[in-house]
Protein backbone atom coordinates (compact mmCIF):
# COMPACT_ATOMS: atom_id res chain seq x y z
CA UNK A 1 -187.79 -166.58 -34.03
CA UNK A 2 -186.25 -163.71 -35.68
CA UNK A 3 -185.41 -164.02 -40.04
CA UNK A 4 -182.08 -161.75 -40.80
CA UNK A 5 -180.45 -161.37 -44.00
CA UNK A 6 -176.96 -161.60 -44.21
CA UNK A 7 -175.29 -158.54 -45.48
CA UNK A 8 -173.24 -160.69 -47.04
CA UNK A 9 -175.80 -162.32 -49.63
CA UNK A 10 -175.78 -158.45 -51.39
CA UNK A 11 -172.36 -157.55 -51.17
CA UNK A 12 -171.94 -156.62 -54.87
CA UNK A 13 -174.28 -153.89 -53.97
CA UNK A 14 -173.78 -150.82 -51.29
CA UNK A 15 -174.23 -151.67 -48.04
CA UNK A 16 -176.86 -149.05 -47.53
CA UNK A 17 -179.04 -150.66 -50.62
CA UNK A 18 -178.76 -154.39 -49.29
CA UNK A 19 -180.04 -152.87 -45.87
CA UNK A 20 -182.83 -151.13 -47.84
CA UNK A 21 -183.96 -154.63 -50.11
CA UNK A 22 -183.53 -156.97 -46.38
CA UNK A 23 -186.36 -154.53 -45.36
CA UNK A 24 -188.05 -154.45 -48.55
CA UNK A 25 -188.61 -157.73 -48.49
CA UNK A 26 -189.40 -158.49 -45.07
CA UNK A 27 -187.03 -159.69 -43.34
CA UNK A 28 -186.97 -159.10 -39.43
CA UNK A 29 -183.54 -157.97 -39.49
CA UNK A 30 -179.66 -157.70 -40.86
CA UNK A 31 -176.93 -159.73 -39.96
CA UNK A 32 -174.06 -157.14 -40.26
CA UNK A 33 -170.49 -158.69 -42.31
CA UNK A 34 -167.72 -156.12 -41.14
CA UNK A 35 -166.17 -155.87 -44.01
CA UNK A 36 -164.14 -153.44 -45.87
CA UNK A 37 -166.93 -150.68 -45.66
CA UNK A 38 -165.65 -150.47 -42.01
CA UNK A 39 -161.76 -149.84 -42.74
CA UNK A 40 -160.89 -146.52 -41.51
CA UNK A 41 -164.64 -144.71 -40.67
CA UNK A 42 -166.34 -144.29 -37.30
CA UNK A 43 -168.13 -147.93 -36.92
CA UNK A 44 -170.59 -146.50 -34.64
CA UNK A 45 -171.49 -143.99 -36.76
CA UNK A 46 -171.91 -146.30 -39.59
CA UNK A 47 -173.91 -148.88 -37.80
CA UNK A 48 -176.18 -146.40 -36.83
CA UNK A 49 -177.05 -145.09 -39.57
CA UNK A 50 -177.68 -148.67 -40.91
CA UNK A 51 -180.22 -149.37 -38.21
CA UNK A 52 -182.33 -146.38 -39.01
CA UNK A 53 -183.40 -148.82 -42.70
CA UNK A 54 -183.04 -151.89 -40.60
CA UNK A 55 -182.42 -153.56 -37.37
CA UNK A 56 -179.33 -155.15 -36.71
CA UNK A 57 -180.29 -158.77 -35.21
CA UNK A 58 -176.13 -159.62 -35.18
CA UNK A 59 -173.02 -159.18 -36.34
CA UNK A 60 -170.45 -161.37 -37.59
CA UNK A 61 -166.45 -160.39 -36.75
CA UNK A 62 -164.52 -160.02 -39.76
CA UNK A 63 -163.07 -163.37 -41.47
CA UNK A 64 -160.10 -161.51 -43.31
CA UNK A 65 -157.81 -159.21 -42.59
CA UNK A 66 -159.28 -155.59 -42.53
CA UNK A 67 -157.11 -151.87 -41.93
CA UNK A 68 -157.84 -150.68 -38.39
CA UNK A 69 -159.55 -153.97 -37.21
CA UNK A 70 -156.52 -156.51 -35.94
CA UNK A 71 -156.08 -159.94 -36.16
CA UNK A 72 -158.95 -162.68 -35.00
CA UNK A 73 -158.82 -161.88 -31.12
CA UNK A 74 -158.57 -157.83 -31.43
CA UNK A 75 -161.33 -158.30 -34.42
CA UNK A 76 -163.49 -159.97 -32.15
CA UNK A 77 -163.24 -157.59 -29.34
CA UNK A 78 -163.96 -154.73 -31.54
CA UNK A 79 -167.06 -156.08 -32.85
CA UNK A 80 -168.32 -156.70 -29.47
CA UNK A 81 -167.94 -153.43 -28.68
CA UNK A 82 -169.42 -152.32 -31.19
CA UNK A 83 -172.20 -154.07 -30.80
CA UNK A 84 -172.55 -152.98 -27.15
CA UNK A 85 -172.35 -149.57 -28.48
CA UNK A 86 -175.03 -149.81 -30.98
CA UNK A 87 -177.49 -152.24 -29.05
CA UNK A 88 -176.79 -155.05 -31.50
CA UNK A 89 -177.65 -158.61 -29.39
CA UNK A 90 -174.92 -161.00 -30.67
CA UNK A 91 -171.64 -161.14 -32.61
CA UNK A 92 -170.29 -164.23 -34.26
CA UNK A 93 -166.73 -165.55 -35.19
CA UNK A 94 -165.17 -167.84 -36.80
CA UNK A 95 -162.77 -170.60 -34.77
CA UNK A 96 -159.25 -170.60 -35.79
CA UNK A 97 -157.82 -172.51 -38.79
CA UNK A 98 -155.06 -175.28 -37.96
CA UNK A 99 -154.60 -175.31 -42.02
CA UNK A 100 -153.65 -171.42 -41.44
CA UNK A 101 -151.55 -171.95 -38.51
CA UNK A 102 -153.66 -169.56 -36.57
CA UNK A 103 -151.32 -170.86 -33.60
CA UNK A 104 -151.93 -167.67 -31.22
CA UNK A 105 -155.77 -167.75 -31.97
CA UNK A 106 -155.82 -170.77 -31.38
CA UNK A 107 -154.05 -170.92 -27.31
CA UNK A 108 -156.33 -167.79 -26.80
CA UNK A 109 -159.36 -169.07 -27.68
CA UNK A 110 -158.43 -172.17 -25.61
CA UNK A 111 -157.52 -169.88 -22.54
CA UNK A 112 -161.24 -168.37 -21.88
CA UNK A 113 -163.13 -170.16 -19.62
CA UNK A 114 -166.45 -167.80 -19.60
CA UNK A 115 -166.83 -166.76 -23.09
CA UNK A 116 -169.82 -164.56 -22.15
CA UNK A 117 -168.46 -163.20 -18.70
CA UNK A 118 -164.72 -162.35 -20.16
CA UNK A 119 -165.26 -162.00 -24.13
CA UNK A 120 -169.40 -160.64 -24.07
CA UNK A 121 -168.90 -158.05 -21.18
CA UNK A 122 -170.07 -159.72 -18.61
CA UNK A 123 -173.19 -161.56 -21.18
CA UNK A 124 -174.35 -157.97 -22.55
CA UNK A 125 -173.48 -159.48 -25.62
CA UNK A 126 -174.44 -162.85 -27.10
CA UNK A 127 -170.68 -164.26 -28.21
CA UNK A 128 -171.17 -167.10 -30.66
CA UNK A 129 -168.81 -169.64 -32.75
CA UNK A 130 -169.66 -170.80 -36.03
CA UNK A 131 -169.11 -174.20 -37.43
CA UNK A 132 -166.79 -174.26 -40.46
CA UNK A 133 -167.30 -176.01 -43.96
CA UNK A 134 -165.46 -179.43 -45.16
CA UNK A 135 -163.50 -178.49 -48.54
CA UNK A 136 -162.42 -180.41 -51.50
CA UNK A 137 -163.39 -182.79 -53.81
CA UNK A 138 -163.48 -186.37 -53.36
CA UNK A 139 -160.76 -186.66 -49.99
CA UNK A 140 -162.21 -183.43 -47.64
CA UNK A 141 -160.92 -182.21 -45.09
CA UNK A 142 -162.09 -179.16 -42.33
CA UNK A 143 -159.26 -176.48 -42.64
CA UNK A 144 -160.48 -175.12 -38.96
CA UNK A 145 -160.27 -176.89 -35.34
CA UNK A 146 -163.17 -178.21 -33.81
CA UNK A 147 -164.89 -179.95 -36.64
CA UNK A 148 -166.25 -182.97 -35.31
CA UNK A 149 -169.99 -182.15 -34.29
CA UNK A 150 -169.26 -183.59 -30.49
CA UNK A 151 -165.81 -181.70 -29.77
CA UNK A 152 -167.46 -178.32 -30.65
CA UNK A 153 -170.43 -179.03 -28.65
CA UNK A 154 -168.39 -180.10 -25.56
CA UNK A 155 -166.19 -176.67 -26.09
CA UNK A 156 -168.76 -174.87 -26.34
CA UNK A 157 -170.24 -176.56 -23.12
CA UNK A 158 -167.13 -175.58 -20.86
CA UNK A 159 -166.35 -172.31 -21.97
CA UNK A 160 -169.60 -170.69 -22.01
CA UNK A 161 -169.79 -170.08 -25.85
CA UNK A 162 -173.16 -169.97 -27.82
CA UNK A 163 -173.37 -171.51 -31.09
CA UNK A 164 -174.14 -170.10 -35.03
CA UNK A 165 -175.15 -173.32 -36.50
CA UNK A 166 -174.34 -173.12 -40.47
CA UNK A 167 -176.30 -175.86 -42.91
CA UNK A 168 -174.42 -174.98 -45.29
CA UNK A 169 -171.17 -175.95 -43.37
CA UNK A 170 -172.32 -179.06 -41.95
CA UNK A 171 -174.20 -180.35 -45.19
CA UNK A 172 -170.78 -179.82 -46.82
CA UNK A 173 -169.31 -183.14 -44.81
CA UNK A 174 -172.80 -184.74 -44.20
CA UNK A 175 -175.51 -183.95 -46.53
CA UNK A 176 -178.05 -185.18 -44.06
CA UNK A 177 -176.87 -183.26 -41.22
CA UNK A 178 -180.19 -183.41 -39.04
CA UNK A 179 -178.82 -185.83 -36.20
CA UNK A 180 -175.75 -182.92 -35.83
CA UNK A 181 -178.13 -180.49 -36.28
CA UNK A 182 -180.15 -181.85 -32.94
CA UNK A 183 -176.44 -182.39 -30.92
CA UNK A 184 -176.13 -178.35 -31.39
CA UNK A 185 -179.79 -177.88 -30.62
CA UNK A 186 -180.08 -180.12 -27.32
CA UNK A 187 -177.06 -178.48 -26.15
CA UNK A 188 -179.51 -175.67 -25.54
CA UNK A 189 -176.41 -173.08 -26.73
CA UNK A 190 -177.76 -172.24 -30.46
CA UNK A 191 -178.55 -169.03 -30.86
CA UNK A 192 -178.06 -168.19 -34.41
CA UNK A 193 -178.18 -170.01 -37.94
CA UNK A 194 -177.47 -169.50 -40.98
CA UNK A 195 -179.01 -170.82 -43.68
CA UNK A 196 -178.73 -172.06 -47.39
CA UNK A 197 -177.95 -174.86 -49.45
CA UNK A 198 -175.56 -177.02 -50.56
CA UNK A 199 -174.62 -179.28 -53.37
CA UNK A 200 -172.06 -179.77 -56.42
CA UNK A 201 -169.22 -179.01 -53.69
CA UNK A 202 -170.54 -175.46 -53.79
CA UNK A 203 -171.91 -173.36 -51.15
CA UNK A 204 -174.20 -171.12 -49.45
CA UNK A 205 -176.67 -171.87 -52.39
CA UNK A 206 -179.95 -171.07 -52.83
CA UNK A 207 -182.38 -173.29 -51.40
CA UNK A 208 -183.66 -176.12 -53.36
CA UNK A 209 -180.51 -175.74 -55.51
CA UNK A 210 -178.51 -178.36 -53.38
CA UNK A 211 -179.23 -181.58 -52.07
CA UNK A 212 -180.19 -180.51 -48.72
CA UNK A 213 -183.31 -181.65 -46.75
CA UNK A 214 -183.81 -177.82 -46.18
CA UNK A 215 -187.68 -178.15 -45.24
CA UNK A 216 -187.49 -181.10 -43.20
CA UNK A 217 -184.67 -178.79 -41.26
CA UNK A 218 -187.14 -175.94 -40.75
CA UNK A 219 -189.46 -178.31 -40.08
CA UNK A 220 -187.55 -179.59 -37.19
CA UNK A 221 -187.05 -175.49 -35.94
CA UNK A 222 -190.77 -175.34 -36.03
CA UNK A 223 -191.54 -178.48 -33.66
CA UNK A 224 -188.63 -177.66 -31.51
CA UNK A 225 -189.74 -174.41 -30.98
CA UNK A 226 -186.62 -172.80 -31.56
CA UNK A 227 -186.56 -168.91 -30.59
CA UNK A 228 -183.28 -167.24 -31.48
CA UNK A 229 -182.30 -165.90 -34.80
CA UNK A 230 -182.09 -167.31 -38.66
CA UNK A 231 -179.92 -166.23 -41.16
CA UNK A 232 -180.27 -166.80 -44.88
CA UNK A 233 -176.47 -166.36 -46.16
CA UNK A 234 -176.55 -166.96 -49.50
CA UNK A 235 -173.84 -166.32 -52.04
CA UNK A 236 -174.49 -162.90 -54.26
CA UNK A 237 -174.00 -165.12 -57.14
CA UNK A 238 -176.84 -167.40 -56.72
CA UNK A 239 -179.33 -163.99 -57.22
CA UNK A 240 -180.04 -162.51 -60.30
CA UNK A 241 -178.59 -158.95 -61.07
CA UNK A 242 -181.95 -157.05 -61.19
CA UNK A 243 -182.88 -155.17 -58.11
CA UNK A 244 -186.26 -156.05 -59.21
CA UNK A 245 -186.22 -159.70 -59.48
CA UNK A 246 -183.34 -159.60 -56.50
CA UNK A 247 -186.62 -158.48 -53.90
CA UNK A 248 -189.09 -160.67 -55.79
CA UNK A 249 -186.86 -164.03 -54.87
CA UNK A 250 -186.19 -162.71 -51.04
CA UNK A 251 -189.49 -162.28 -50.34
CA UNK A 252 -190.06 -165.11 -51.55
CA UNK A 253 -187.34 -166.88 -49.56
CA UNK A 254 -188.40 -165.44 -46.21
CA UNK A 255 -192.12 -166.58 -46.81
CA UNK A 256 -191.22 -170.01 -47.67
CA UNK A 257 -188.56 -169.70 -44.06
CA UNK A 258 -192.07 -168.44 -42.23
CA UNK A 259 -194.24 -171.24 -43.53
CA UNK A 260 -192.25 -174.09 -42.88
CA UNK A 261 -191.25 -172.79 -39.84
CA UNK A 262 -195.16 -172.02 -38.60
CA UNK A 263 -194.87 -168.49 -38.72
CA UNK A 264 -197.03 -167.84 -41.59
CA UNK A 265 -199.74 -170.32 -43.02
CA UNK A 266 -199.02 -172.57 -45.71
CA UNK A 267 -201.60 -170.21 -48.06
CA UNK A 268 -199.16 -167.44 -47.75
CA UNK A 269 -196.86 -169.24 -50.20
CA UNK A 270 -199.94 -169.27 -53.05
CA UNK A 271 -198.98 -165.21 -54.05
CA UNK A 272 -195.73 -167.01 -56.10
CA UNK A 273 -195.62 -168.90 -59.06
CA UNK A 274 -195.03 -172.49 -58.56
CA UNK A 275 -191.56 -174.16 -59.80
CA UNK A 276 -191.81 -177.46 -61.08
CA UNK A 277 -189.70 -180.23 -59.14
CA UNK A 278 -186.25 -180.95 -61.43
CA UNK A 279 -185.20 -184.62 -61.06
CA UNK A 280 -181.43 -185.46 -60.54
CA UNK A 281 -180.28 -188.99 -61.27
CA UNK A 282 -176.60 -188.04 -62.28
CA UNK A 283 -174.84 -187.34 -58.99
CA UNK A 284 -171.58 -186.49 -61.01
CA UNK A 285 -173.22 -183.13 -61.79
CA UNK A 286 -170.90 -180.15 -61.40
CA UNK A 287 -173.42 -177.31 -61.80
CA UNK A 288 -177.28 -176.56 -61.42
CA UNK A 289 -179.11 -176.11 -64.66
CA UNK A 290 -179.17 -172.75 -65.87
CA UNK A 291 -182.65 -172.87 -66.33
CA UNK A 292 -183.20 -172.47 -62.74
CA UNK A 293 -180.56 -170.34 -61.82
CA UNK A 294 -183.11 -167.11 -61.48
CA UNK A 295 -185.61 -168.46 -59.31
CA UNK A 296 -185.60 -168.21 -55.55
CA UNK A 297 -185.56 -172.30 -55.50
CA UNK A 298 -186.74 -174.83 -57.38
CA UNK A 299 -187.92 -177.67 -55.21
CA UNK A 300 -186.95 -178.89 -51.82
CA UNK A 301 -185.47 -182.69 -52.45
CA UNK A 302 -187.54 -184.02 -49.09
């Protein structure tokens, strides 16, 4: 198993500094956003000079519209060649939004029937689909197609896709996602996930600062032996400010990911200071306590 930090988790800072704290702090790799950085320059170029601070482990197609890069399909193509260019392994995408009326998306993506033959050149390039967060308060709904757990899986089945499987995403309809979770893993088509918490109808939280059973998940990656790649996405706003204290809380992040995945032994987590559990009767809670807002997590709810 690979760890990657997604570029996305630092993208208040400059692209080229977020590359520099993923290696910092130990992470095995960078899972590359195209994002407005990538408007108008040479991508290649840019990539490459990216992969001399860190390697590149995969690269997600841009989710809004950027100058230069096209809509969804002609987005997606031009990340996969530019990921064939630069040696980068696998791209992911997002599926098309019914709430957007992403109608042409939508018949194209149904109209490939060998994702990685047609779309990944022939499988030099690992083409994955993510699933896609339930939003709202009380009455949510999924704003993209394929949301049920089974119809993604069997698409992903007959067209030869792989699948980015987001806890985030599916803890945001079912906070104990772990029987989904094992419906994307026994298809034996997940490749990539990303990883954070969530709780208080936020998102791609810090872990330990949402009600997910995070640890029991990586738990479940360690006795399944899963090999492909894991990506903490977390939001920039969940890290402190500080450069400082920004490379203290990854590293700690990725050594808690190693332990509890059995890549590292379970003394490896004694360099940090402990956090004391915080107990959460009121469910009606809109926010985490401030008081833990700085730390990399403050207990794991399992």
């Amino acid at each position: 198993m690979k760890l990657s930090l997604s570029s996305g988790s630092l993208f208040t800072l400059p692209l080229e500094r977020a590359f520099e704290l993923a290696e910092q702090a130990g992470f095995d790799g960078v899972e590359l956003i195209i994002n407005q950085d990538f408007q108008w320059v040479n991508p290649v170029k840019l990539v490459r000079k990216l992969q001399q601070i860190c390697p590149i482990n995969s690269i997600h197609a841009p989710f809004m519209p950027l100058d230069g890069w096209g809509g969804p399909v002609e987005s997606l193509f031009n990340s996969i060649d530019l990921a064939a260019k630069t040696g980068v392994p696998l791209v992911n995408f997002h599926p098309p939004s019914w709430l957007g009326l992403e109608i042409g998306f939508w018949r194209w993506l149904y109209k490939i029937r060998d994702f990685q033959k047609q779309i990944g050149l022939d499988g030099q390039v690992m083409v994955t689909l993510e699933n896609m967060p339930w939003v709202g308060g009380r009455l949510k709904v999924n704003p993209n197609i394929l949301s049920a757990t089974r119809d993604l899986v069997t698409f992903i089945h007959d067209h030869n896709l792989y699948l980015t499987f987001d806890t985030t995403h599916m803890g945001s309809g079912k906070a104990n996602f772990i029987n989904d979770f094992y419906l994307c893993y026994e298809s034996g088509r997940m490749r990539n996930v990303h990883f954070s918490d969530y709780g208080f109808n936020r998102e791609h939280l810090l872990p330990g600062h949402g009600r997910l059973p995070l640890t029991r998940f990586l738990n479940h990656l360690k006795h399944t032996d899963y090999q492909g790649c894991m990506t903490l996405e977390v939001s920039p706003h969940e890290l402190p400010k500080d450069e400082e204290v920004i490379l203290a809380a990854l590293r700690e992040i990725q050594t808690y990911m190693r332990v509890e995945t059995g890549m590292l032994p379970a003394s490896a987590m004694e360099q940090f200071e402990p956090i004391h559990p915080l107990e959460i009767e009121d469910e009606t809670l809109a926010e985490p306590s401030d008081r833990y807002s700085h730390q990399p997590y403050r207990s794991m709810h399992d």
